[in-house]
Protein backbone atom coordinates (compact mmCIF):
# COMPACT_ATOMS: atom_id res chain seq x y z
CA UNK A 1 -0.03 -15.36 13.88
CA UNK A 2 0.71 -16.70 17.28
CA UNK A 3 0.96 -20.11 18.48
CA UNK A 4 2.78 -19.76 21.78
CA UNK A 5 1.67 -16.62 23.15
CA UNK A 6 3.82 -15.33 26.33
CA UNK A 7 2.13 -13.24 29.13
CA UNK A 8 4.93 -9.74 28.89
CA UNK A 9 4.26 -6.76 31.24
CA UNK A 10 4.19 -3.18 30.19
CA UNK A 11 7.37 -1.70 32.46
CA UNK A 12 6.53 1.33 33.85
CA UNK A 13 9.66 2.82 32.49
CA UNK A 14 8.26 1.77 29.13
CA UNK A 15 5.18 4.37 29.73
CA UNK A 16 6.94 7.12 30.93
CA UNK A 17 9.00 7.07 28.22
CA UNK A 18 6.32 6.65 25.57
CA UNK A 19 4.74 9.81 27.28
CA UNK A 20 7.95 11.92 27.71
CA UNK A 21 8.52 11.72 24.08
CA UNK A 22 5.20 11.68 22.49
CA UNK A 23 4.26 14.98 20.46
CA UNK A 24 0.84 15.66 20.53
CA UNK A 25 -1.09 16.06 17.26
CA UNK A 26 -3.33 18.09 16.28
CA UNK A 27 -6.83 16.59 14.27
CA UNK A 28 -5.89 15.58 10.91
CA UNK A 29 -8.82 17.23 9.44
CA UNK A 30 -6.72 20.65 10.21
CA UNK A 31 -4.65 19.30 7.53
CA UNK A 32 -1.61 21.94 7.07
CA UNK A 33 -1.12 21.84 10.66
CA UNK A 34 -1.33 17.72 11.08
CA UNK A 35 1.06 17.64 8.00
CA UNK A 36 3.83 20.75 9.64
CA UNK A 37 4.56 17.66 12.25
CA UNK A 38 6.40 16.00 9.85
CA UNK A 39 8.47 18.57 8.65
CA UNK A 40 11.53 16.39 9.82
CA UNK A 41 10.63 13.76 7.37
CA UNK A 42 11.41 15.79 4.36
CA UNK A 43 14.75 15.13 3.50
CA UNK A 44 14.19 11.90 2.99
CA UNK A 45 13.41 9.97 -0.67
CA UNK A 46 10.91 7.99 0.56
CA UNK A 47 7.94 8.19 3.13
CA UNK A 48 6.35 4.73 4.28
CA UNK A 49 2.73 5.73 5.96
CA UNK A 50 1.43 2.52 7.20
CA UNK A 51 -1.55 1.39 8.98
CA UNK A 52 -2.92 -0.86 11.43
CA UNK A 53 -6.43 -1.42 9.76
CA UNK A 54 -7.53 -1.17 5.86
CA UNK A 55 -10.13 0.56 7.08
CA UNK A 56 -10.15 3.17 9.23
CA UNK A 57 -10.51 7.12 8.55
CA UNK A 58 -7.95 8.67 10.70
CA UNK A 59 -5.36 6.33 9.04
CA UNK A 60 -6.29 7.77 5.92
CA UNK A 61 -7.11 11.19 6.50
CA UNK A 62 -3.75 11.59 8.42
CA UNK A 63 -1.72 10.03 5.36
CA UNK A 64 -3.05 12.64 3.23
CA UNK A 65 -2.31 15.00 5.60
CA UNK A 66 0.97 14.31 5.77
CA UNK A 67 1.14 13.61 2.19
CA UNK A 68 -0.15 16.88 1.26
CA UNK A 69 2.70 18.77 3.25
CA UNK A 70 5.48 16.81 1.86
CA UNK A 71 3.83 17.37 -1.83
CA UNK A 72 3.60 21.38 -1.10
CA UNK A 73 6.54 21.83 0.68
CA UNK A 74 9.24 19.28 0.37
CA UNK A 75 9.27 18.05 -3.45
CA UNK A 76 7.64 14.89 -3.32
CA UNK A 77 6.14 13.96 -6.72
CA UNK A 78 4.91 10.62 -6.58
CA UNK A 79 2.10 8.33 -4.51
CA UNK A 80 2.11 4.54 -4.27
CA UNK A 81 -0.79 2.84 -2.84
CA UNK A 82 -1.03 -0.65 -1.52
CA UNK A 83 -3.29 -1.23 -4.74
CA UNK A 84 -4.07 -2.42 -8.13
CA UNK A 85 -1.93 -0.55 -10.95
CA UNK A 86 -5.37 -0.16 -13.55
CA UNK A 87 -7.06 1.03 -10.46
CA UNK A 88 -4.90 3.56 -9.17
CA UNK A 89 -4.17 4.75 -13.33
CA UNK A 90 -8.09 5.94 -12.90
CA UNK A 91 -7.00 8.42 -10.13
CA UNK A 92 -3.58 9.12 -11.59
CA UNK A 93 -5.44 10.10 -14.68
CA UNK A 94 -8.24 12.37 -12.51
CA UNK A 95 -5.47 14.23 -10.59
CA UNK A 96 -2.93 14.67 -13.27
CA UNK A 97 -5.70 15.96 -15.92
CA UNK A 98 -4.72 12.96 -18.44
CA UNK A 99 -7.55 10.82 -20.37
CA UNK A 100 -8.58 7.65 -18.88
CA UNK A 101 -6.72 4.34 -19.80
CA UNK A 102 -8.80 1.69 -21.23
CA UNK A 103 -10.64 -0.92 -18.92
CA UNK A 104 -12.89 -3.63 -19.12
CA UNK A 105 -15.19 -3.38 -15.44
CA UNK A 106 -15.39 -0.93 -12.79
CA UNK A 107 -12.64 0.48 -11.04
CA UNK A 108 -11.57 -0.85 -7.79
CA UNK A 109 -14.66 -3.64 -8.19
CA UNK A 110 -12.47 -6.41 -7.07
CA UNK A 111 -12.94 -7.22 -2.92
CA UNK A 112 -11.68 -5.07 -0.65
CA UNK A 113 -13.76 -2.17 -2.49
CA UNK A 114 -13.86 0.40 0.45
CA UNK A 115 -10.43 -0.09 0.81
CA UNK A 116 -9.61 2.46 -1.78
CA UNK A 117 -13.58 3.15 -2.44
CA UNK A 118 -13.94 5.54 0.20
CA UNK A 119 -14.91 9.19 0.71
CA UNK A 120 -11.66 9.70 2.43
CA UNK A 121 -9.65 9.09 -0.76
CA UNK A 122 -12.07 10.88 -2.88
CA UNK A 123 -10.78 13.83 -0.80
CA UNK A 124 -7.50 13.33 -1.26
CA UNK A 125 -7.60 12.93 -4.74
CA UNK A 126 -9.57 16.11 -4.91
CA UNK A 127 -7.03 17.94 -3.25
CA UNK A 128 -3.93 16.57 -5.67
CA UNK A 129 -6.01 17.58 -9.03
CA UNK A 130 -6.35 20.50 -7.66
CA UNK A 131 -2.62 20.87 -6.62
CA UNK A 132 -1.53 19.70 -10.16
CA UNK A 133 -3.93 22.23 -11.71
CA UNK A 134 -1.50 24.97 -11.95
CA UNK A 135 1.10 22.41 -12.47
CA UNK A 136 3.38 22.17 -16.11
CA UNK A 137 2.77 18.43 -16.83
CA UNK A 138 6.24 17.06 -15.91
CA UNK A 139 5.78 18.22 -12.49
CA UNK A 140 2.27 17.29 -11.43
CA UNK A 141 2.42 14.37 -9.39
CA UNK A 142 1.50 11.07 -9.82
CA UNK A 143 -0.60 8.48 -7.93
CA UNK A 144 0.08 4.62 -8.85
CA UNK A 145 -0.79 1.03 -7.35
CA UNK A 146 1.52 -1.75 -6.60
CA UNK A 147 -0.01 -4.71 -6.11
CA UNK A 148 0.00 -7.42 -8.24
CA UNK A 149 -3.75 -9.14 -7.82
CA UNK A 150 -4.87 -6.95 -11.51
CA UNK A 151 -4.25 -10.18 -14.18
CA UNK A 152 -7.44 -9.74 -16.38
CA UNK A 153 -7.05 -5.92 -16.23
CA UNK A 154 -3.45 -5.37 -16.91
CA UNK A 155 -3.79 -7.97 -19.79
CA UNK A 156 -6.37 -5.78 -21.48
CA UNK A 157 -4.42 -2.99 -21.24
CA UNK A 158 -1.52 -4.24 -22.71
CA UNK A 159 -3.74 -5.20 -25.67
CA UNK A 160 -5.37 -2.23 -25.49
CA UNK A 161 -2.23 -0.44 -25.68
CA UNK A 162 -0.65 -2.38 -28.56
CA UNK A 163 -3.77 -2.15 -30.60
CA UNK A 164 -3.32 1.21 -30.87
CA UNK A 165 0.67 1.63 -31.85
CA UNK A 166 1.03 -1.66 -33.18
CA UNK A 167 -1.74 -3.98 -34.38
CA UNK A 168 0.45 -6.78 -35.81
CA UNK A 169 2.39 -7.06 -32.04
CA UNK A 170 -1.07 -6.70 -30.63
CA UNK A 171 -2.17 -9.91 -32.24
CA UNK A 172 1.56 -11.80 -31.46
CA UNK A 173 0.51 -10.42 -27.81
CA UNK A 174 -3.24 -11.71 -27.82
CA UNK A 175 -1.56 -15.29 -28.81
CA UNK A 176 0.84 -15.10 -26.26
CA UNK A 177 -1.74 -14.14 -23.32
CA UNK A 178 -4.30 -16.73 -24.47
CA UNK A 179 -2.72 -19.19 -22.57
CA UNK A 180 -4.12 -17.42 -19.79
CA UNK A 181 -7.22 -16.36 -21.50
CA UNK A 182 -9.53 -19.30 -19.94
CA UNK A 183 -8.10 -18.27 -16.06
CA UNK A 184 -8.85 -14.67 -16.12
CA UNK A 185 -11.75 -14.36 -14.28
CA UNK A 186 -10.51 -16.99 -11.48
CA UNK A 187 -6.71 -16.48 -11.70
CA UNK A 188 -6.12 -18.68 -8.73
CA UNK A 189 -7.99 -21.97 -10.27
CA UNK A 190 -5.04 -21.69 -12.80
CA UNK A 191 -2.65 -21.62 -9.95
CA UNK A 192 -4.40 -24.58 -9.08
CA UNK A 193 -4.37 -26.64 -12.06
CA UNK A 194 -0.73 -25.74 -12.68
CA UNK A 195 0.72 -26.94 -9.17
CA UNK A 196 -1.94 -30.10 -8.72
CA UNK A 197 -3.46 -30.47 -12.26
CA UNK A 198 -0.04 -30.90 -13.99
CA UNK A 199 -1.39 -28.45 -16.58
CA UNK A 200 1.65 -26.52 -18.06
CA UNK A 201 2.38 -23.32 -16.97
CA UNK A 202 2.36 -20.10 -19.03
CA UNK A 203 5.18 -18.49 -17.80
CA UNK A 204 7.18 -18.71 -21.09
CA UNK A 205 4.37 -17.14 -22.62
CA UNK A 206 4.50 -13.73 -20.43
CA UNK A 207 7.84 -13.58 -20.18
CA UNK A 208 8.23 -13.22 -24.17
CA UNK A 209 5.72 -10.84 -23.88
CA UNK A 210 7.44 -8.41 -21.40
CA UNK A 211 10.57 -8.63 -23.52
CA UNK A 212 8.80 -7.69 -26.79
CA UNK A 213 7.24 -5.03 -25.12
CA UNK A 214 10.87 -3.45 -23.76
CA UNK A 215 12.90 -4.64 -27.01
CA UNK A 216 10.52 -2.38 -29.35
CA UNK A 217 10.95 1.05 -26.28
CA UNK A 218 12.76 2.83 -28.74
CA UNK A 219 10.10 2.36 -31.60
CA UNK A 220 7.08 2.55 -28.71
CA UNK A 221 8.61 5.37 -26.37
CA UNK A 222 8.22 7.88 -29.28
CA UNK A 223 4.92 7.93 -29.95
CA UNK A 224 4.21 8.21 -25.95
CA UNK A 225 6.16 7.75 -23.22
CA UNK A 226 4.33 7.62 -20.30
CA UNK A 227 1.46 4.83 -21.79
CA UNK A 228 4.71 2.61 -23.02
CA UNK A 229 5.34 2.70 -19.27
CA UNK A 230 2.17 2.08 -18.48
CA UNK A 231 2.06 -0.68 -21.25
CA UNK A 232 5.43 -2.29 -19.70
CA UNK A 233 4.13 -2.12 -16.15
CA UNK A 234 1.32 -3.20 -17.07
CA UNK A 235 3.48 -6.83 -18.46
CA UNK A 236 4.87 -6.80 -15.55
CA UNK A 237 2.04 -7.45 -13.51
CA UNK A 238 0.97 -9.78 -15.84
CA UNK A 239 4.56 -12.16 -14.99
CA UNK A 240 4.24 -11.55 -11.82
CA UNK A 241 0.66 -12.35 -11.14
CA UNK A 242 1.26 -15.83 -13.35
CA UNK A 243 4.31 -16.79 -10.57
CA UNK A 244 2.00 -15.37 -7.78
CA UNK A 245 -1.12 -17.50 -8.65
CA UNK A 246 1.55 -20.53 -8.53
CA UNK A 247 3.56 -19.95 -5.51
CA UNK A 248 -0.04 -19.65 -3.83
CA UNK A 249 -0.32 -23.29 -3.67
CA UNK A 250 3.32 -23.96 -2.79
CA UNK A 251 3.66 -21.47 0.52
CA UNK A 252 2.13 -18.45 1.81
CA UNK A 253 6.09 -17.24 3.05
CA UNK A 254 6.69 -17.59 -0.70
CA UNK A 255 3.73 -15.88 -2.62
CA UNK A 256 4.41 -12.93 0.21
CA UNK A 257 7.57 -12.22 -0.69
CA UNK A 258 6.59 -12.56 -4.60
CA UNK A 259 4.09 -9.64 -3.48
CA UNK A 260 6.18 -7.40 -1.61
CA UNK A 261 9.25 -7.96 -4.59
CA UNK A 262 6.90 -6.74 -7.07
CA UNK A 263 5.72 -3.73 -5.27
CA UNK A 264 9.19 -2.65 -4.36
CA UNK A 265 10.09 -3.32 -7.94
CA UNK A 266 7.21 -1.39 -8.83
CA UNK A 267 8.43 1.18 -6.64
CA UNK A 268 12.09 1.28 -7.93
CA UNK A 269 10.60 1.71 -11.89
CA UNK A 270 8.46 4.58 -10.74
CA UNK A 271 11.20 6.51 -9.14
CA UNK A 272 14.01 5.39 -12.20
CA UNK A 273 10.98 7.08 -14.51
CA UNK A 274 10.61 10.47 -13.00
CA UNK A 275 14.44 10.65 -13.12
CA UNK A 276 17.05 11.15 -9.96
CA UNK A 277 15.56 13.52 -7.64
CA UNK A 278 12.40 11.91 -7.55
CA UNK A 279 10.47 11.36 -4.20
CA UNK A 280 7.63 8.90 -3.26
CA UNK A 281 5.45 8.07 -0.64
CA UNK A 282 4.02 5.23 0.39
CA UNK A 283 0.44 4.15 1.56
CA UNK A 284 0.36 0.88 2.77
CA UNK A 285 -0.28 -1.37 5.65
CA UNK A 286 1.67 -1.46 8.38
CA UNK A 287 2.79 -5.71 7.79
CA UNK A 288 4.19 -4.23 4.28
CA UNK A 289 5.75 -0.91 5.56
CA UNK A 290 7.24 -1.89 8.84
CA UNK A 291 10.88 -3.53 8.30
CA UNK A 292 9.97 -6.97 8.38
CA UNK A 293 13.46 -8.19 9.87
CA UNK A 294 11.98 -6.77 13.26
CA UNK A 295 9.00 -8.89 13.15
CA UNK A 296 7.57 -12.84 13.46
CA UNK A 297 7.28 -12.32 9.82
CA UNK A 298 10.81 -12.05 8.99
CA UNK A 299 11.41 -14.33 11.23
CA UNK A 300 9.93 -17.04 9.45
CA UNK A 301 11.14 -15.83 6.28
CA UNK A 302 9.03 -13.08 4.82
CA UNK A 303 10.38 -9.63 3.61
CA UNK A 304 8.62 -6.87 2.71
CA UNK A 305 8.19 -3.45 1.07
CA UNK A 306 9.78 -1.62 4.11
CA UNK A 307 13.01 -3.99 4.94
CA UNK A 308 13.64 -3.71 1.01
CA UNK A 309 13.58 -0.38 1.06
CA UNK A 310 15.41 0.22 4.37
CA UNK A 311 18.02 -1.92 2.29
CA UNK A 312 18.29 -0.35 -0.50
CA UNK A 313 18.17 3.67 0.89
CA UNK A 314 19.51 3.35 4.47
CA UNK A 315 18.81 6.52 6.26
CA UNK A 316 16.96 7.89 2.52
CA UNK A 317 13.79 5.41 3.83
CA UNK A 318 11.40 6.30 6.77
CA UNK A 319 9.38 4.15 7.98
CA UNK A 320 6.19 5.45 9.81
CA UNK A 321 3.49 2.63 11.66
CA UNK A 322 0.34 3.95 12.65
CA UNK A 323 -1.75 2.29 15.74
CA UNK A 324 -4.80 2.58 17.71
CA UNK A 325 -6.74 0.83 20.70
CA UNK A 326 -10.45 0.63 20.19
CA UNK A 327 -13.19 2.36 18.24
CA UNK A 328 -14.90 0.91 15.00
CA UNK A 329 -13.15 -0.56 11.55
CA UNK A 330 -14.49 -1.49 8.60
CA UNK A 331 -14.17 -4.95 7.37
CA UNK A 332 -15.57 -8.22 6.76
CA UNK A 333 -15.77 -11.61 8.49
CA UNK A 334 -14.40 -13.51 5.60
CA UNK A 335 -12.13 -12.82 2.48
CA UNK A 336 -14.63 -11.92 0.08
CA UNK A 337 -17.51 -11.12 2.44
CA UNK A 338 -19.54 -8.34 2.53
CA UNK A 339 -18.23 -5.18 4.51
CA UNK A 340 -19.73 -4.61 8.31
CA UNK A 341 -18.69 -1.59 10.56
CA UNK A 342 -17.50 -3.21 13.56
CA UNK A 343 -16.15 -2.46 16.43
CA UNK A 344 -12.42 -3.12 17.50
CA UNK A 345 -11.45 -4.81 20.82
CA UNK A 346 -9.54 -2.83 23.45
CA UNK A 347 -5.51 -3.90 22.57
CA UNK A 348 -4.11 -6.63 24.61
CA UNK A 349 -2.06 -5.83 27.79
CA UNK A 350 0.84 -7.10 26.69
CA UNK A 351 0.85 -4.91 23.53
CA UNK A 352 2.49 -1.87 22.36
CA UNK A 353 -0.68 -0.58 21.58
CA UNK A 354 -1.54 -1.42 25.32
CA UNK A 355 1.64 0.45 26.36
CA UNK A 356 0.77 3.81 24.03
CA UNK A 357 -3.06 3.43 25.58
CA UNK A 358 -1.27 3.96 29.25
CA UNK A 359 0.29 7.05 28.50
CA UNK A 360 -3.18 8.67 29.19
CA UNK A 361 -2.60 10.74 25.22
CA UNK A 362 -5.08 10.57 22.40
CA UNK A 363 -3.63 11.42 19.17
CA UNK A 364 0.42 11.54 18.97
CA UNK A 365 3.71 11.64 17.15
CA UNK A 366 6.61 9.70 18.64
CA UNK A 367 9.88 10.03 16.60
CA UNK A 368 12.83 7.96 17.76
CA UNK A 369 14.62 9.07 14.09
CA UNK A 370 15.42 12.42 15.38
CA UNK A 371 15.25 12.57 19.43
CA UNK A 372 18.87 13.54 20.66
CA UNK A 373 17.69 11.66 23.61
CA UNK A 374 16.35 8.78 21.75
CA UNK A 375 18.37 6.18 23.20
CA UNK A 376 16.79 5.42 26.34
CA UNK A 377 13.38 5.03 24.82
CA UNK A 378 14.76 3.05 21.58
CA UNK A 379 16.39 0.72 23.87
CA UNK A 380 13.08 0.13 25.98
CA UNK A 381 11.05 -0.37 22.55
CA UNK A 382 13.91 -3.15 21.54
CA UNK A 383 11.57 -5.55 23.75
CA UNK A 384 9.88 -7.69 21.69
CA UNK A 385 6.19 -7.38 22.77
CA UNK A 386 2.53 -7.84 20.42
CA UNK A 387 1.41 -5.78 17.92
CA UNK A 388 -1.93 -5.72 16.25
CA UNK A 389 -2.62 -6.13 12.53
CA UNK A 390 -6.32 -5.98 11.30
CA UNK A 391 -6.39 -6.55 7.36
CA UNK A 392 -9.42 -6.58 5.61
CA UNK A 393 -11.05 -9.59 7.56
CA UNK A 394 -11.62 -9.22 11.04
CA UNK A 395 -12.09 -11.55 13.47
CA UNK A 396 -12.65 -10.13 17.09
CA UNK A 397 -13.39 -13.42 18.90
CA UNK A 398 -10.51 -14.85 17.63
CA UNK A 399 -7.90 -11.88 18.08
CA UNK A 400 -4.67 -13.24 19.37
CA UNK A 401 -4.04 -15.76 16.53
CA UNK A 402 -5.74 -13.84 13.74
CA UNK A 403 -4.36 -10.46 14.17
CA UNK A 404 -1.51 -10.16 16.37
CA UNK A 405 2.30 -11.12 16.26
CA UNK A 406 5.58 -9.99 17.65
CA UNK A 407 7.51 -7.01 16.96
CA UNK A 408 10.98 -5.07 18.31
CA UNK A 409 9.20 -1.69 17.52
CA UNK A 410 12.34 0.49 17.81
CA UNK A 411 13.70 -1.62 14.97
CA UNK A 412 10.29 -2.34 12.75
CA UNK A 413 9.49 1.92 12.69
CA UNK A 414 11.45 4.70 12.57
CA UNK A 415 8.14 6.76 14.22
CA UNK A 416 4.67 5.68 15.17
CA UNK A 417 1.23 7.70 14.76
CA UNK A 418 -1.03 6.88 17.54
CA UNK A 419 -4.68 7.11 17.79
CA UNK A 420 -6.50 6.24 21.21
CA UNK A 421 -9.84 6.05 19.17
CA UNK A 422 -10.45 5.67 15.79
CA UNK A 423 -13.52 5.39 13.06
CA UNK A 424 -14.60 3.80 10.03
CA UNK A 425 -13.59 4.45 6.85
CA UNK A 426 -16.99 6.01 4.89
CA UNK A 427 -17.24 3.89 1.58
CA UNK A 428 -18.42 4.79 -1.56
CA UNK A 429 -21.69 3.40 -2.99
CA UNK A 430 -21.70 2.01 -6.40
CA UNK A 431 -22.45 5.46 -7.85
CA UNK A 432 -20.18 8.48 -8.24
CA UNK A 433 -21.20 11.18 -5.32
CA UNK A 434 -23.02 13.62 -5.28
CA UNK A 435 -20.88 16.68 -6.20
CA UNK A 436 -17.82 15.35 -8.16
CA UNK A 437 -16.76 15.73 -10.83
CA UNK A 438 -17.54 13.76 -13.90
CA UNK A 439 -14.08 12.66 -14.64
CA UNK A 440 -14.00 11.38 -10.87
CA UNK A 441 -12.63 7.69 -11.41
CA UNK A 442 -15.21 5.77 -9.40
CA UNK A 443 -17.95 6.88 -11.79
CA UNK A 444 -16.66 5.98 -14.97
């Protein structure tokens, strides 16, 4: 992420400010309390939670935290996870009491699996059934992915879907999708063969296909509402993942922003469904939450989820990065590899994370949204300086150009959660744990 790294100090003036504003926060594991700290936050429509790792617990367990509190206390009815849409269905279904949607394999079997595999989310999830137990069904809240990776799933389940309400379409659909049929498993081989095999694409194909799906809503949206939209969503995917696979092998500026479109898209069709006052929050990481227009990224041309959204809400959008300086993370080596606990590098010293590590506090809340004084401290964090990004793959020996880039913080965040020391993410085995509950989505 960098090529021509620049030696910056941390100003004094920069610390000091950092501490005179910083709120301290309680653990997140006293939940209600963690989640009263972010009161302010709910007037808005939507919450962006970020994070600086996929895999560490007190990014998750203080999401929840604060998710709970907006949930309970400030109206917010919906959840949207950096995550696979059949996926996340299995937990929307736990948590909203609803039968399980078809599927072919396991749920979240596809690499990253801790990333949403993990005890932490089992918690969470726990909490929301629980929540929406007392709940009349229009007002439980939901819990959806956005992502874009599910092709073979999201197929299935619009077959799936259309075998049951209409068999004949089902079979027009099973035509149209078998142009696909053979690339499945390996989605990104047909990517391949499209851009250098000269094999024609099947975009036609899934196009028609989304269109048949929303010309028959009247007919569909009668029988059930919420699995047409399921159904429709589910088409969408399957469009997008067919361009994604594509622009892989034409840039990696342009299959990001094909990501991030489709997950605010995703976004928009979630809130349009559960009508005008709906409110969402966000879980994802802090590259997709973080307005991109104050970062390297958008600087070479990528958007993402939280510049869209900062776009299209203004002031209705709040964007919150989380960040830490050392303790252990759970990743792998390699995309695809198999998950290690490891242990993350002290932040650089010309990093914001360095600057937050100075001010001496462990675990804080610094708001620049709704400071009166803000302005001296926004116009200290308008210096462009690093900021660390650790995805799934981590590579500690070769930090600087793996995992860090530059940022203009004030701009990128509206607030930042800060951890001085952080821990692993506890993954789920292969079985469902000891104690839930049958219907728990990792063990069906």
């Amino acid at each position: 992420m960098i090529h021509d790294p620049i030696e910056r100090d941390i100003s004094p003036a920069l610390v000091d400010a950092l501490r005179h504003h910083a709120e301290p926060l309680p653990s997140p594991a006293l939940a209600d309390e963690f989640g009263a700290c972010f009161d302010r936050f709910g007037d808005a429509r939507l919450v962006l939670l970020g994070e600086a790792t996929h895999g560490t617990s007190e990014f998750y367990r203080a999401r929840a935290a604060i998710t709970r509190h907006l949930v309970k206390h400030h109206g917010f009815g919906l959840v949207a996870v950096e995550a696979d849409w059949p996926d996340a269905a299995r937990i929307d279904d736990y948590v909203r009491h609803q039968a399980p949607r078809p599927r072919q394999g396991d749920v979240f079997a596809r690499f990253p699996t801790w990333m949403w595999r993990n005890v932490e989310v089992l918690e969470f999830a726990d909490w929301l059934r629980g929540h929406n137990a007392g709940l009349p069904e229009e007002r439980r809240v939901s819990f959806h992915g956005l992502d874009v990776y599910s092709l073979n799933e999201s197929i299935h389940a619009v077959l799936a879907y259309l075998a049951r309400v209409d068999p004949q379409e089902a079979a027009s659909a099973r035509a149209r999708y078998g142009c696909l049929t053979p690339w499945q498993d390996q989605p990104a081989h047909y990517g391949r063969a499209v851009v250098h095999g000269g094999r024609p694409s099947c975009e036609d194909n899934v196009v028609a296909q989304l269109r048949e799906l929303l010309a028959r809503q009247l007919v569909y949206i009668e029988q059930d509402g919420e699995r047409w939209f399921d159904a429709v969503q589910n088409a969408r995917i399957v469009q997008a993942a067919e361009r994604y696979y594509r622009a892989m092998y034409h840039s990696s500026t342009e299959s990001w922003n094909l990501r991030d479109r489709h997950m605010f898209g995703t976004l928009q069709a979630l809130l349009a469904h559960r009508g005008d006052n709906a409110k969402a929050v966000v879980w994802a990481h802090n590259s997709h939450i973080g307005n991109a227009a104050a970062t390297a990224m958008g600087w070479q041309g990528e958007f993402n989820i939280g510049e869209l959204c900062r776009t299209a809400y203004g002031d209705g959008a709040v964007l919150i990065g989380f960040g830490t300086d050392t303790g252990t993370v759970a990743a792998a080596d390699d995309w695809g590899g198999v998950m290690r606990i490891k242990t993350v590098r002290p932040a650089r010293s010309d990093s914001y994370e360095h600057a937050f590590r100075r001010t001496g506090l462990v675990r804080t809340l610094t708001d620049w949204r709704h400071r009166s004084d803000r302005g001296a401290l926004e116009a200290l964090l308008r210096k462009p300086l690093l900021e660390r990004a650790i995805g799934v793959v981590y590579r500690p020996e070769t930090e600087l150009l793996s995992h860090y880039f530059e940022a203009v913080l004030a701009e990128q965040f509206d607030a930042w959660v800060w951890f001085e020391q952080t821990s692993a993410v506890t993954p789920l085995g292969a079985e469902r744990p000891h104690g839930a509950p049958e219907t728990w989505p990792f063990g069906l």
